[in-house]
PDB file of N, CA and C in Angstrom:
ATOM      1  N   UNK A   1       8.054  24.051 -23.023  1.00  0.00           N
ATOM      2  CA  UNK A   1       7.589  24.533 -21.740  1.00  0.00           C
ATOM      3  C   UNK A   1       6.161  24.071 -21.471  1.00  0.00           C
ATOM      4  N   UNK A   2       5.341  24.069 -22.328  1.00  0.00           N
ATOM      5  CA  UNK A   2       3.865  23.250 -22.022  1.00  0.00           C
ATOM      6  C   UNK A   2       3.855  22.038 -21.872  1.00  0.00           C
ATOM      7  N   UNK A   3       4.762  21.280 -22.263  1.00  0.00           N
ATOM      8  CA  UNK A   3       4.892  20.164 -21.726  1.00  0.00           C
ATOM      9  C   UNK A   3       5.282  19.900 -20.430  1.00  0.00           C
ATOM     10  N   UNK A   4       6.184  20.937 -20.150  1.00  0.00           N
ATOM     11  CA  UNK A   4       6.538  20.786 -18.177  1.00  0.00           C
ATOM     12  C   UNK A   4       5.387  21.324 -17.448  1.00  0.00           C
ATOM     13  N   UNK A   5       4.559  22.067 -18.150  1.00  0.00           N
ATOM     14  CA  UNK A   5       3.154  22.334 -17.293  1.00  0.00           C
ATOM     15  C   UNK A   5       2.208  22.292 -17.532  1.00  0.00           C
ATOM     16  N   UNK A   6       2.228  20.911 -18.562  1.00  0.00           N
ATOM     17  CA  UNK A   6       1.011  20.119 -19.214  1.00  0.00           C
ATOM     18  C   UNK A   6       0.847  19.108 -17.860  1.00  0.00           C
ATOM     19  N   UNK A   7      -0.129  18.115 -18.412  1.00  0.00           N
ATOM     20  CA  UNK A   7      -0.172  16.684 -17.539  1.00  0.00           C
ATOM     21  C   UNK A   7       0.743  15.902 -17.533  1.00  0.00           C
ATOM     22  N   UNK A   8       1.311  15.295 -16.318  1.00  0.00           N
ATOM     23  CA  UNK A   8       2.829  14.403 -16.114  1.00  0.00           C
ATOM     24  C   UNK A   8       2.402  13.451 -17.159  1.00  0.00           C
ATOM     25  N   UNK A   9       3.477  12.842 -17.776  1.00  0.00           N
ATOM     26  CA  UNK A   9       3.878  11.566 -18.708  1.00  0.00           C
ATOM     27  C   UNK A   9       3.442  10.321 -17.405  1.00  0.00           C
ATOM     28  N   UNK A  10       2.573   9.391 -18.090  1.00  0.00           N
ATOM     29  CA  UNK A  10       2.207   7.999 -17.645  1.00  0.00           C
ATOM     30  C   UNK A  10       3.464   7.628 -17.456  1.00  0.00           C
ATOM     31  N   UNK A  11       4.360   7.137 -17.915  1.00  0.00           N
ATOM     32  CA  UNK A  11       5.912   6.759 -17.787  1.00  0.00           C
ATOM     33  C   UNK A  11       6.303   7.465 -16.671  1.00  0.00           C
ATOM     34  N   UNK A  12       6.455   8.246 -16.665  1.00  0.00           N
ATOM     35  CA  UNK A  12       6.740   8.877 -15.387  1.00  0.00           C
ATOM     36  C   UNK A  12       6.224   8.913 -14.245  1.00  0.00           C
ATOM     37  N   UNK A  13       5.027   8.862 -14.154  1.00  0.00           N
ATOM     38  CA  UNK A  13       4.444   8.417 -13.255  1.00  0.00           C
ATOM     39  C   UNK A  13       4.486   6.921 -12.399  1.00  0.00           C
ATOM     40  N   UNK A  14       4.197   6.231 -13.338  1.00  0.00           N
ATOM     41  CA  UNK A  14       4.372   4.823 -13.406  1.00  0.00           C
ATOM     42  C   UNK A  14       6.184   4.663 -13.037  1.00  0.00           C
ATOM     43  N   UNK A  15       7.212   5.328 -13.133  1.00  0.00           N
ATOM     44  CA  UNK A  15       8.300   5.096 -12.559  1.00  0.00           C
ATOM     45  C   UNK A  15       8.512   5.427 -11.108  1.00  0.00           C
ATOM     46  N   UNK A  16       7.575   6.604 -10.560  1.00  0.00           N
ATOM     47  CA  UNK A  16       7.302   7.157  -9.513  1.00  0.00           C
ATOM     48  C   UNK A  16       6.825   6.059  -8.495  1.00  0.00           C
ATOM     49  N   UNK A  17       5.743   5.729  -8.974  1.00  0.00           N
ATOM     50  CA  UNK A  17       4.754   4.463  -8.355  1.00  0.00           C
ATOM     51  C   UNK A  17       5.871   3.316  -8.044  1.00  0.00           C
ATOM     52  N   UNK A  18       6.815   3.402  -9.171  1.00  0.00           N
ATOM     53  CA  UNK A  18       7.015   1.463  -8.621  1.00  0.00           C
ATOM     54  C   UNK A  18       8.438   2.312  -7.706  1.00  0.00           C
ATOM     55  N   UNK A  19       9.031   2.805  -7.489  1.00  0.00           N
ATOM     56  CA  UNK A  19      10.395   2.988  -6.999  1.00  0.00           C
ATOM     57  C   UNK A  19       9.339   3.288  -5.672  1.00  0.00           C
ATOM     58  N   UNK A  20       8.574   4.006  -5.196  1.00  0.00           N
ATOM     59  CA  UNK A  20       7.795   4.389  -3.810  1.00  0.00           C
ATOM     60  C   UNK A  20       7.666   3.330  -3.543  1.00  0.00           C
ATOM     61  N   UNK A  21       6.430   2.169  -4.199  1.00  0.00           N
ATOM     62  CA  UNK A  21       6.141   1.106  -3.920  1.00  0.00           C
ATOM     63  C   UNK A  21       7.314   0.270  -3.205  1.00  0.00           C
ATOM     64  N   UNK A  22       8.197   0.211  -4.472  1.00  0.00           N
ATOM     65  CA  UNK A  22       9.078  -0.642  -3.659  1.00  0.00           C
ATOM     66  C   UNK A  22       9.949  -0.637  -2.227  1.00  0.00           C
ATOM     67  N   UNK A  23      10.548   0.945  -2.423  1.00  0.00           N
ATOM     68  CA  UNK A  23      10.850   1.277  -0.892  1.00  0.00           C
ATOM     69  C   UNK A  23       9.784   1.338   0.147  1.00  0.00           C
ATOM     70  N   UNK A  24       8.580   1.244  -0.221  1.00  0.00           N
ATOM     71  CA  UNK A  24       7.566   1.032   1.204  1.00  0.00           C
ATOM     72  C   UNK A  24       7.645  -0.536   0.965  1.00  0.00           C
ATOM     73  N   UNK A  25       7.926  -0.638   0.258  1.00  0.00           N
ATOM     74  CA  UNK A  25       7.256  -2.708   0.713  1.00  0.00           C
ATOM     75  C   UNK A  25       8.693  -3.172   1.160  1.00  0.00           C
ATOM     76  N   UNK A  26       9.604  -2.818   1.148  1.00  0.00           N
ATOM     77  CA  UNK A  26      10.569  -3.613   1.994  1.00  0.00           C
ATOM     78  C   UNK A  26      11.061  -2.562   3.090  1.00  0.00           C
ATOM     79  N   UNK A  27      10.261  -1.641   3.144  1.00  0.00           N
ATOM     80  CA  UNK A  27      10.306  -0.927   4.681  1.00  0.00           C
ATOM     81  C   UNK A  27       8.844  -1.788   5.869  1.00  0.00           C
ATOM     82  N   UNK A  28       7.609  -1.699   4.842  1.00  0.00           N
ATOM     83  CA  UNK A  28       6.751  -2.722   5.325  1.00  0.00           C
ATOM     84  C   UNK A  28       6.617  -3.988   5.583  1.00  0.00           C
ATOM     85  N   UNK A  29       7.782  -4.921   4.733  1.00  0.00           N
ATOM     86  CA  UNK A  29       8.444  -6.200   5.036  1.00  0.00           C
ATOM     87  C   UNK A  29       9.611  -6.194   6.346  1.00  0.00           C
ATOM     88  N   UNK A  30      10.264  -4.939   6.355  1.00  0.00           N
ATOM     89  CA  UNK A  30      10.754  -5.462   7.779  1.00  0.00           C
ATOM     90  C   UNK A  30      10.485  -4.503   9.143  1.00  0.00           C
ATOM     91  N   UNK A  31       9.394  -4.420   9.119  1.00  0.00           N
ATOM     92  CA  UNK A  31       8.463  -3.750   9.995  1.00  0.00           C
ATOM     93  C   UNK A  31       7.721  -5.097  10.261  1.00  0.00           C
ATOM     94  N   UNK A  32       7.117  -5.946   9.227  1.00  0.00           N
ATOM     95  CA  UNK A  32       6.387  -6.927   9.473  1.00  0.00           C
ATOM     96  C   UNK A  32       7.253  -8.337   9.828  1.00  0.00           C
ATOM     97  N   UNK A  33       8.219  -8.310   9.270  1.00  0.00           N
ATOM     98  CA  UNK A  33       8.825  -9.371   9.734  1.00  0.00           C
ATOM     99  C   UNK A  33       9.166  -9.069  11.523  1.00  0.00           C
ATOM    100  N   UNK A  34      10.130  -7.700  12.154  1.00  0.00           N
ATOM    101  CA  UNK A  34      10.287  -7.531  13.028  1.00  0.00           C
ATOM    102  C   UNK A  34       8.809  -7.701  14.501  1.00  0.00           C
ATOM    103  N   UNK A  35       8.130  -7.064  13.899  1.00  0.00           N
ATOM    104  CA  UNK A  35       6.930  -7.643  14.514  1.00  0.00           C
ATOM    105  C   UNK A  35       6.531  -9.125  14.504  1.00  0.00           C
ATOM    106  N   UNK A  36       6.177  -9.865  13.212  1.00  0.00           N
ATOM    107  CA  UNK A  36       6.231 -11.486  13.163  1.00  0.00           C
ATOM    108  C   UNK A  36       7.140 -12.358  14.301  1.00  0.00           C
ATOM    109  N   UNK A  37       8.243 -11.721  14.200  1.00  0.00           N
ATOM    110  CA  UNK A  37       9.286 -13.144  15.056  1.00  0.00           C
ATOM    111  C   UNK A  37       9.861 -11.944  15.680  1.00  0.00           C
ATOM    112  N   UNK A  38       9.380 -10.702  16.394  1.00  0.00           N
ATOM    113  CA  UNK A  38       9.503 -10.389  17.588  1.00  0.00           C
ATOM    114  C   UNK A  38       9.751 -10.616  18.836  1.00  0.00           C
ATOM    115  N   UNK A  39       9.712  -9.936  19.654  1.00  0.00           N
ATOM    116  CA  UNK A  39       9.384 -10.429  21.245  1.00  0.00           C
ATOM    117  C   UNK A  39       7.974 -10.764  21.754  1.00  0.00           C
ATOM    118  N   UNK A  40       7.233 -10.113  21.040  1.00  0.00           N
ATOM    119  CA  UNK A  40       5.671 -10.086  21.157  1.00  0.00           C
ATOM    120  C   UNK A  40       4.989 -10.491  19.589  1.00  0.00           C
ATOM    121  N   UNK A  41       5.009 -11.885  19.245  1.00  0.00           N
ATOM    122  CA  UNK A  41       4.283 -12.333  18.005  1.00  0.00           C
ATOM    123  C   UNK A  41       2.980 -11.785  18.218  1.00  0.00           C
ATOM    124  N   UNK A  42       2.499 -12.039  16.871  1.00  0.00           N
ATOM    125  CA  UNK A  42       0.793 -12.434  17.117  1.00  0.00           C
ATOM    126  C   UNK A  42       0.456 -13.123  17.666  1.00  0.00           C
ATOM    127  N   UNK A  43      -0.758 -12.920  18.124  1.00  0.00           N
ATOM    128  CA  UNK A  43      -1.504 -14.285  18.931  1.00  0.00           C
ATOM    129  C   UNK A  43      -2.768 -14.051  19.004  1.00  0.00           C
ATOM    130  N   UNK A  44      -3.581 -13.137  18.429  1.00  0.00           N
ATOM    131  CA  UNK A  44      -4.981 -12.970  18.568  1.00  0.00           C
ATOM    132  C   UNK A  44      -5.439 -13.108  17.282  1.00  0.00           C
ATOM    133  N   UNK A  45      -6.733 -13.038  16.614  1.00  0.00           N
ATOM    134  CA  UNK A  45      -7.738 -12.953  15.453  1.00  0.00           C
ATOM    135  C   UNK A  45      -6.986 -11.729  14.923  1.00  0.00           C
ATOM    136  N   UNK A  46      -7.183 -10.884  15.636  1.00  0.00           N
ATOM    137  CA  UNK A  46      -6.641  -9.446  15.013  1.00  0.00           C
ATOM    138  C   UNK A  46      -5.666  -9.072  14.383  1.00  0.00           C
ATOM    139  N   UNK A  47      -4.703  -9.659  15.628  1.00  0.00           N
ATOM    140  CA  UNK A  47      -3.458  -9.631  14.845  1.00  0.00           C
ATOM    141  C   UNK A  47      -3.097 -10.455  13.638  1.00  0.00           C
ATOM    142  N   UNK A  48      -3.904 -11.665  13.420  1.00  0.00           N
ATOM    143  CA  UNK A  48      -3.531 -12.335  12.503  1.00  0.00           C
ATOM    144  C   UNK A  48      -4.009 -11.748  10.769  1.00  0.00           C
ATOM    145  N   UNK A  49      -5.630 -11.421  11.641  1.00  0.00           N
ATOM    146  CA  UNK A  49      -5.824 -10.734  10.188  1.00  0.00           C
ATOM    147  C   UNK A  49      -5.384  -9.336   9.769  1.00  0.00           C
ATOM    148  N   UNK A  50      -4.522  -8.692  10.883  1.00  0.00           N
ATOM    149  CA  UNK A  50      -3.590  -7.709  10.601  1.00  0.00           C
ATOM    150  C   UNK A  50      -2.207  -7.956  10.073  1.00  0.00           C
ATOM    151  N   UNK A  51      -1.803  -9.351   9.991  1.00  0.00           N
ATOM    152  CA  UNK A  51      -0.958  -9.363   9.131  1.00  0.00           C
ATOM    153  C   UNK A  51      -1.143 -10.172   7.968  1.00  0.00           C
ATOM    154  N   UNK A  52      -2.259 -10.620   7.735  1.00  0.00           N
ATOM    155  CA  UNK A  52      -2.936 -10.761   6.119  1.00  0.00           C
ATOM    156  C   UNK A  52      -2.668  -9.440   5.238  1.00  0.00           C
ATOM    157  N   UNK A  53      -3.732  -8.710   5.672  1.00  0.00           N
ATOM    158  CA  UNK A  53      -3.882  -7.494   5.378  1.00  0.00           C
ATOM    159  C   UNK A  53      -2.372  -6.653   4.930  1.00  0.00           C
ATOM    160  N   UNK A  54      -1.233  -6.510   6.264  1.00  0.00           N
ATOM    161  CA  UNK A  54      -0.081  -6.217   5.618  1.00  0.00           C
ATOM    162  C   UNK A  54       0.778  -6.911   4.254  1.00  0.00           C
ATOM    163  N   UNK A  55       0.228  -8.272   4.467  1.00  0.00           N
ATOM    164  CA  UNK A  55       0.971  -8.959   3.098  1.00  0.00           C
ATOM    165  C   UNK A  55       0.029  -8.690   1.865  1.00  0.00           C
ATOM    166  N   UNK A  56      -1.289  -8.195   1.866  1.00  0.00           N
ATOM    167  CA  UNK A  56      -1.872  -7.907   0.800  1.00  0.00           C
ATOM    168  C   UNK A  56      -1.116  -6.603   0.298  1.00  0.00           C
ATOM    169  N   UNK A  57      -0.808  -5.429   1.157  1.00  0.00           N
ATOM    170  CA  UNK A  57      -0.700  -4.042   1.157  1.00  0.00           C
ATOM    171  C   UNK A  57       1.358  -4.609   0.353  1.00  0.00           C
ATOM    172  N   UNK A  58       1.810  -5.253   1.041  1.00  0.00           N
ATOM    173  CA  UNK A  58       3.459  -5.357   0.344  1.00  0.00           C
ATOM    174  C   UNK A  58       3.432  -6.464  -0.899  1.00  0.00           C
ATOM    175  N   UNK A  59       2.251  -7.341  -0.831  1.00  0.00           N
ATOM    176  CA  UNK A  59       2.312  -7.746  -2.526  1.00  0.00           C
ATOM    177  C   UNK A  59       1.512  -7.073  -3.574  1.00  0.00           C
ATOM    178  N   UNK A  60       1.029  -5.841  -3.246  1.00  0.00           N
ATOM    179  CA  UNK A  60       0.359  -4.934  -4.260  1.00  0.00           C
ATOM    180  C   UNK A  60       1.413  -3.959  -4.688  1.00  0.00           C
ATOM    181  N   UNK A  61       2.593  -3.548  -3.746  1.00  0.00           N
ATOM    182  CA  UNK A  61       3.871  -3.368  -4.094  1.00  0.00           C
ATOM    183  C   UNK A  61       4.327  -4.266  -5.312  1.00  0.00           C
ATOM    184  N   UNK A  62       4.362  -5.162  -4.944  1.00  0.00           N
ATOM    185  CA  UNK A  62       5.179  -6.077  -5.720  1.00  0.00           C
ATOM    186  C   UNK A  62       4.412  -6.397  -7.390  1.00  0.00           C
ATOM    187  N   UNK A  63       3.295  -6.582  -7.350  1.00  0.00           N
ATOM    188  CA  UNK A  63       2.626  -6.640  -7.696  1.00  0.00           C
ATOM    189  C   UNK A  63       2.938  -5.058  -8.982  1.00  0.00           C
ATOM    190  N   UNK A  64       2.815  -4.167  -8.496  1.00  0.00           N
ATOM    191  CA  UNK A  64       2.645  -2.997  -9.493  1.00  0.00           C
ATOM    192  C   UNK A  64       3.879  -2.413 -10.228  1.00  0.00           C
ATOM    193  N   UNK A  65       5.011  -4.187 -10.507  1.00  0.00           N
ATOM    194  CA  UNK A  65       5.707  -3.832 -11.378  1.00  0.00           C
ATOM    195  C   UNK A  65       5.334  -4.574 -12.786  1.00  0.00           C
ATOM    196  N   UNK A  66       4.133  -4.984 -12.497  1.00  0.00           N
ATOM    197  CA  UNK A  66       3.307  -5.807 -13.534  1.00  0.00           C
ATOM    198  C   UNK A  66       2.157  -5.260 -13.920  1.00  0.00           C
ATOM    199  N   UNK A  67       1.104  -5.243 -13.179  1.00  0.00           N
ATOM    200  CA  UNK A  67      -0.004  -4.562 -13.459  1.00  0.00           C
ATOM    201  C   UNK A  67      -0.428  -3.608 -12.220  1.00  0.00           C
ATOM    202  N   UNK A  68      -0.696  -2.512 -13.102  1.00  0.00           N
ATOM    203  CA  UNK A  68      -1.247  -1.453 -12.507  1.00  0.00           C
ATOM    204  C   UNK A  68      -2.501  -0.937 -11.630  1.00  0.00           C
ATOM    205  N   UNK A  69      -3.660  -2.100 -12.377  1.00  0.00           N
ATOM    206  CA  UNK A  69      -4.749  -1.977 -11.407  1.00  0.00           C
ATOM    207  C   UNK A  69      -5.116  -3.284 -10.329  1.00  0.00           C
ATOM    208  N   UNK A  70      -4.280  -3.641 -10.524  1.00  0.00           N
ATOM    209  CA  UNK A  70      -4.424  -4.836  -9.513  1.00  0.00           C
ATOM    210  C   UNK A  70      -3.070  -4.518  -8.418  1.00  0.00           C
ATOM    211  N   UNK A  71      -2.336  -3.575  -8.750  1.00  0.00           N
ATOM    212  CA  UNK A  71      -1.436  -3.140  -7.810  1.00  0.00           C
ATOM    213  C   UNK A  71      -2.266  -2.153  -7.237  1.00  0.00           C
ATOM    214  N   UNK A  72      -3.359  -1.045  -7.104  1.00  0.00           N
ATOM    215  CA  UNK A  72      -3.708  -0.319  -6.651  1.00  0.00           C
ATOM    216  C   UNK A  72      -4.945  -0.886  -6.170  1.00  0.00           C
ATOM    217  N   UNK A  73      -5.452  -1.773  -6.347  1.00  0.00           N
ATOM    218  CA  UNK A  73      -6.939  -2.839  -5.757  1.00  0.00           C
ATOM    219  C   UNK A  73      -6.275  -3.143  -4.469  1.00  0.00           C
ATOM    220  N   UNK A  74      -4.767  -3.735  -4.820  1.00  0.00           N
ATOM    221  CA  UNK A  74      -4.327  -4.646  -3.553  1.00  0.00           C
ATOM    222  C   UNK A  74      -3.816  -3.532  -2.490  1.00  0.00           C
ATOM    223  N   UNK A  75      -3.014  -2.490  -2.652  1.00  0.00           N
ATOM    224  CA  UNK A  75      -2.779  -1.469  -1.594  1.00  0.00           C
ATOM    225  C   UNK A  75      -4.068  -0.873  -1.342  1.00  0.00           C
ATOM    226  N   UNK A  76      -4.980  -0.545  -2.030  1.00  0.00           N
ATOM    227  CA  UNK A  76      -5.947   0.687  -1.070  1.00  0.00           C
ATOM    228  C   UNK A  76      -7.023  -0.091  -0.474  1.00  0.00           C
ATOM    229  N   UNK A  77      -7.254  -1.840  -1.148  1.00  0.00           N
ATOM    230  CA  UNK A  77      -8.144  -2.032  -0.103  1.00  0.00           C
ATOM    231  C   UNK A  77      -7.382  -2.911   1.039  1.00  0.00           C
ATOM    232  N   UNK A  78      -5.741  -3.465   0.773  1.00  0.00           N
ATOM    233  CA  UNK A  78      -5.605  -3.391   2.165  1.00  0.00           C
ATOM    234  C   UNK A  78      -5.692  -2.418   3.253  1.00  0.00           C
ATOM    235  N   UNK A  79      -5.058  -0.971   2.562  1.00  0.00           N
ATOM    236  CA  UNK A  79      -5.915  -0.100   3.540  1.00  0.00           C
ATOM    237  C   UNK A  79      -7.294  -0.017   3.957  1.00  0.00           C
ATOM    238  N   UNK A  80      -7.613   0.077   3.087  1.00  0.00           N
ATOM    239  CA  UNK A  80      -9.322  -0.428   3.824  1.00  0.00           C
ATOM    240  C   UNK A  80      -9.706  -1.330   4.909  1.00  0.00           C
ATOM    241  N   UNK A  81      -8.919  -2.429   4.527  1.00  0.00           N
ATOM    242  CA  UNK A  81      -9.365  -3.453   5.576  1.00  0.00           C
ATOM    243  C   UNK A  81      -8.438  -3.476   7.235  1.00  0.00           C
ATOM    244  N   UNK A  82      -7.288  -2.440   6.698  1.00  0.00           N
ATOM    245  CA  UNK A  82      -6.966  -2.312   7.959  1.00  0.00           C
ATOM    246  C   UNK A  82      -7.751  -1.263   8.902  1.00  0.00           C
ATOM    247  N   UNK A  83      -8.156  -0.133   8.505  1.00  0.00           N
ATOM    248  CA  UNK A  83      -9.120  -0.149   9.109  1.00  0.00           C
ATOM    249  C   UNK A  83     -10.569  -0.707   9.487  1.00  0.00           C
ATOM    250  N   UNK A  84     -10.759  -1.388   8.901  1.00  0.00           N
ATOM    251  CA  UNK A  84     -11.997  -2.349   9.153  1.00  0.00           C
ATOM    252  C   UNK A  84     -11.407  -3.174  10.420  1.00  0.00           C
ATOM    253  N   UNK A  85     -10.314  -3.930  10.298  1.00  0.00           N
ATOM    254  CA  UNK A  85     -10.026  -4.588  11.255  1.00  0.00           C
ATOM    255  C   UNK A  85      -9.305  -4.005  12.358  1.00  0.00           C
ATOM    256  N   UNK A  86      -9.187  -2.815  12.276  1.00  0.00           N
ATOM    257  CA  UNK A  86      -9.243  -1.897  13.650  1.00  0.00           C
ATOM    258  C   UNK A  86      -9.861  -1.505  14.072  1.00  0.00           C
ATOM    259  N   UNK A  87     -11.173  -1.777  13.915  1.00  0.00           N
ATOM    260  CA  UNK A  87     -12.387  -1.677  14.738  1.00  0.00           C
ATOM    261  C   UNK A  87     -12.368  -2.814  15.276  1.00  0.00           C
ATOM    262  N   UNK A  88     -11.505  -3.551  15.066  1.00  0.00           N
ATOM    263  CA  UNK A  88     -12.087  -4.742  16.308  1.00  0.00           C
ATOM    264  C   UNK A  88     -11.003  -5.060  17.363  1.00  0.00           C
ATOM    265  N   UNK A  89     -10.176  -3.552  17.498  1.00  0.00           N
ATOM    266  CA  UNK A  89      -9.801  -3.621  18.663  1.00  0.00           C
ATOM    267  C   UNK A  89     -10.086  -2.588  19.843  1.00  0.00           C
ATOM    268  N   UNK A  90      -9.636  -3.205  20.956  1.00  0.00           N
ATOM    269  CA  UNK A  90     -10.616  -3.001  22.343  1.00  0.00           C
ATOM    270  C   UNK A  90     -10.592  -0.989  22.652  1.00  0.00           C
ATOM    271  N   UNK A  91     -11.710  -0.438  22.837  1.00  0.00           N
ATOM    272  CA  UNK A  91     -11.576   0.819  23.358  1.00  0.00           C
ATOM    273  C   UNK A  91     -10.008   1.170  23.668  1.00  0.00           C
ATOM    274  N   UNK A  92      -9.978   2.553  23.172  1.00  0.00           N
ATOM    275  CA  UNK A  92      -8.374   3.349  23.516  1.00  0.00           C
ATOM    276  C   UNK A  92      -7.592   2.852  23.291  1.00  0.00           C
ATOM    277  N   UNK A  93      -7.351   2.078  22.262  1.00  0.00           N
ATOM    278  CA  UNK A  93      -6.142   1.325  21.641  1.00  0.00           C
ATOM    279  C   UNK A  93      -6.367   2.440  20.478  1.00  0.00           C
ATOM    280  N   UNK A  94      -4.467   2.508  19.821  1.00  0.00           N
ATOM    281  CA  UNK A  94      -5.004   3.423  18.705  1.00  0.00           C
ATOM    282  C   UNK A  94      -4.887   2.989  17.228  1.00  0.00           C
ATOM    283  N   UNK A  95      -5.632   4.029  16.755  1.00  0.00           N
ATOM    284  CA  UNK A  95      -6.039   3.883  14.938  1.00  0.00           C
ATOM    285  C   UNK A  95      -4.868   3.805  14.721  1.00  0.00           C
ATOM    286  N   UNK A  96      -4.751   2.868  13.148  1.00  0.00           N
ATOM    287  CA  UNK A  96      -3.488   2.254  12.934  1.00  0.00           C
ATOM    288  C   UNK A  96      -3.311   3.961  12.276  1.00  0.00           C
ATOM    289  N   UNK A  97      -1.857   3.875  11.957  1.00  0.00           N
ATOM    290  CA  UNK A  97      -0.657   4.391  12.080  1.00  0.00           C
ATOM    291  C   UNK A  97      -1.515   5.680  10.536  1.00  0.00           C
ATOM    292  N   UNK A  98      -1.490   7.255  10.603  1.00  0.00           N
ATOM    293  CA  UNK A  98      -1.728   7.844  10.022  1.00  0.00           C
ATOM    294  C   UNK A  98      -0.689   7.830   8.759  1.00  0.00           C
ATOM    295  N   UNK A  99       0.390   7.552   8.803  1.00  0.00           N
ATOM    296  CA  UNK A  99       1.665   7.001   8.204  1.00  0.00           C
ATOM    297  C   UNK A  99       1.020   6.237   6.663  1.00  0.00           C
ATOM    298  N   UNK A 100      -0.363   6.028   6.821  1.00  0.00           N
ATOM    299  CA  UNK A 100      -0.751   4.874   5.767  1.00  0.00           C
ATOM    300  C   UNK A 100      -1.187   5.630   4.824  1.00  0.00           C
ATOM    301  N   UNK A 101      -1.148   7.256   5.314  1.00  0.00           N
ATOM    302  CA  UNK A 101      -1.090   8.290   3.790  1.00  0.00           C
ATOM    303  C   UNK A 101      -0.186   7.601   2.511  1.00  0.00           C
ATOM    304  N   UNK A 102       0.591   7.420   3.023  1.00  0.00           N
ATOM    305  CA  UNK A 102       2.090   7.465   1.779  1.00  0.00           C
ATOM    306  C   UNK A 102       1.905   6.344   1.326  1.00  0.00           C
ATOM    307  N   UNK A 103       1.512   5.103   1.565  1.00  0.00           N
ATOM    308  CA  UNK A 103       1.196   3.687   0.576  1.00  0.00           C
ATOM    309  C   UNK A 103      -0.396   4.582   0.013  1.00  0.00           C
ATOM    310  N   UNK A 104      -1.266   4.933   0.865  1.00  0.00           N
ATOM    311  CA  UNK A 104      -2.329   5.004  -0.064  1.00  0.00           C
ATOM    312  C   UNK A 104      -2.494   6.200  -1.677  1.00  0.00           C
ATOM    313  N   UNK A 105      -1.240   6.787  -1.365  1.00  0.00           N
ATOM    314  CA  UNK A 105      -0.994   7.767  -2.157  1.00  0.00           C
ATOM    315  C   UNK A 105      -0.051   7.634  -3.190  1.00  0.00           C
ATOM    316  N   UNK A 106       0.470   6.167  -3.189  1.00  0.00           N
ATOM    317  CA  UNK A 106       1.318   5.109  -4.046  1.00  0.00           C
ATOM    318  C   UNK A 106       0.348   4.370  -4.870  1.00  0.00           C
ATOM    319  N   UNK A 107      -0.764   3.809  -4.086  1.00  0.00           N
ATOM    320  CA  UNK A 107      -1.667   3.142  -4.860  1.00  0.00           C
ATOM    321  C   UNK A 107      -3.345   4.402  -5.871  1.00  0.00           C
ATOM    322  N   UNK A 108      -3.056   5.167  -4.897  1.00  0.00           N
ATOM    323  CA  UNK A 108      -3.253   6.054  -6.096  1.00  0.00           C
ATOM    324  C   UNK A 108      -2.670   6.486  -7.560  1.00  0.00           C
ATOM    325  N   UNK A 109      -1.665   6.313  -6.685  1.00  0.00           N
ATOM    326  CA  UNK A 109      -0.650   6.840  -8.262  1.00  0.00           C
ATOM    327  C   UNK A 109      -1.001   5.827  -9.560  1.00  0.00           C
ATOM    328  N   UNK A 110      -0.571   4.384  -8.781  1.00  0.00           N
ATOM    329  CA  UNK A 110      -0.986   2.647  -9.405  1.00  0.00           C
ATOM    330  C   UNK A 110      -2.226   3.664 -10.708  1.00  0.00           C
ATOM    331  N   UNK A 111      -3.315   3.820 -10.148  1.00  0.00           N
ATOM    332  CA  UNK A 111      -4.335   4.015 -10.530  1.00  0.00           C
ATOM    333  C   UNK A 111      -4.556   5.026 -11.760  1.00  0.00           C
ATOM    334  N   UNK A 112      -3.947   6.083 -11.231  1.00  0.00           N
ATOM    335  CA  UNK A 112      -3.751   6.922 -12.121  1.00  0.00           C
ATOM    336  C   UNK A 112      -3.180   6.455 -13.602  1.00  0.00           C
ATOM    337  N   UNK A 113      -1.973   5.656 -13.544  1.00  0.00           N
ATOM    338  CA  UNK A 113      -1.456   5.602 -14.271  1.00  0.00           C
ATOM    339  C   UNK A 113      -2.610   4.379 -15.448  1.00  0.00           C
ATOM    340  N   UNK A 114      -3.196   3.527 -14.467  1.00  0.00           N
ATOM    341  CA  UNK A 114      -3.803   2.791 -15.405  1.00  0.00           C
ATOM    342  C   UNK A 114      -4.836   3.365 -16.216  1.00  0.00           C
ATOM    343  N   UNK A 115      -5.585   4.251 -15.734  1.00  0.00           N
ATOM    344  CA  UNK A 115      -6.650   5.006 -16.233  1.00  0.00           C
ATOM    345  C   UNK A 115      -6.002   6.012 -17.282  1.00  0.00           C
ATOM    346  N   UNK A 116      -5.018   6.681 -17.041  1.00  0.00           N
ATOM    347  CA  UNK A 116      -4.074   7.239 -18.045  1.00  0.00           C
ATOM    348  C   UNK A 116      -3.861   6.630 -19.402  1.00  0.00           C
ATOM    349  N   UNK A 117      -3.253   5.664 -18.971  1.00  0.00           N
ATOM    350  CA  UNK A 117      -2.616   4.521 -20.184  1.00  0.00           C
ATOM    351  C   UNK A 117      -3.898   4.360 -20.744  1.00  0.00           C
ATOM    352  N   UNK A 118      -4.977   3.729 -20.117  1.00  0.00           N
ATOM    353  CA  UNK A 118      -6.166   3.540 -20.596  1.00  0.00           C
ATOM    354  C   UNK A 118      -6.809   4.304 -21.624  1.00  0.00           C
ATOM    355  N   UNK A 119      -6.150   5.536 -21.619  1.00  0.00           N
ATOM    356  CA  UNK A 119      -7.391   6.387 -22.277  1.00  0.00           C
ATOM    357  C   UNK A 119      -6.322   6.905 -23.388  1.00  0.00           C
ATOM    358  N   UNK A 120      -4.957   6.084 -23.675  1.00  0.00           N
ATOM    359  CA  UNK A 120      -4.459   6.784 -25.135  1.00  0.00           C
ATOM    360  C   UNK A 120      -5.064   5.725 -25.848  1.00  0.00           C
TER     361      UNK A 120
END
């Protein structure tokens, strides 16, 4: 019983992380593809470096069935930079999508687990 209400198992965690990861990155791959070859492509600075940014955020997915802190570098500072690069769009347009809880709370996990592992 102290073990079920001790600290979660790294393994477990780390199984958590990559199964999330993965169902957001091929929910974020065809979100991005559908947008890409849409009706309405990109065509501005913004958009382009808004979909950098998304391929950083779905190969840090991919990414964190290998390593752990370079899977959580690549999701939270693509979050980062998506907001960075939503400041450079025009008044009353809106902040990208609050939705970006649940990847950033994937690449937390990433993190956790490395610092975990780290410290047996």
């Amino acid at each position: 019983m102290a073990g079920f209400l001790g600290r979660p198992s790294v393994s477990g965690v780390r199984r958590v992380a990559r199964i999330l990861g993965t169902l957001l990155g091929l929910l974020l791959l065809v979100v991005f593809l559908d947008w890409v070859m849409g009706p309405s492509p990109p065509t501005t600075i913004r958009d382009y470096l808004g979909a950098v940014v998304w391929l950083l955020i779905i190969s840090g997915f991919v990414v964190g069935w290998f390593k752990d802190l370079a899977a959580s570098l690549l999701v939270l500072g693509g979050i980062a930079l998506i907001y960075v690069v939503s400041l450079l769009s025009p008044p009353g347009e809106a902040w990208p999508w609050p939705i970006l809880i649940v990847p950033a709370i994937v690449g937390f996990l990433f993190l956790y687990v490395h610092l975990a592992a780290k410290k047996k």
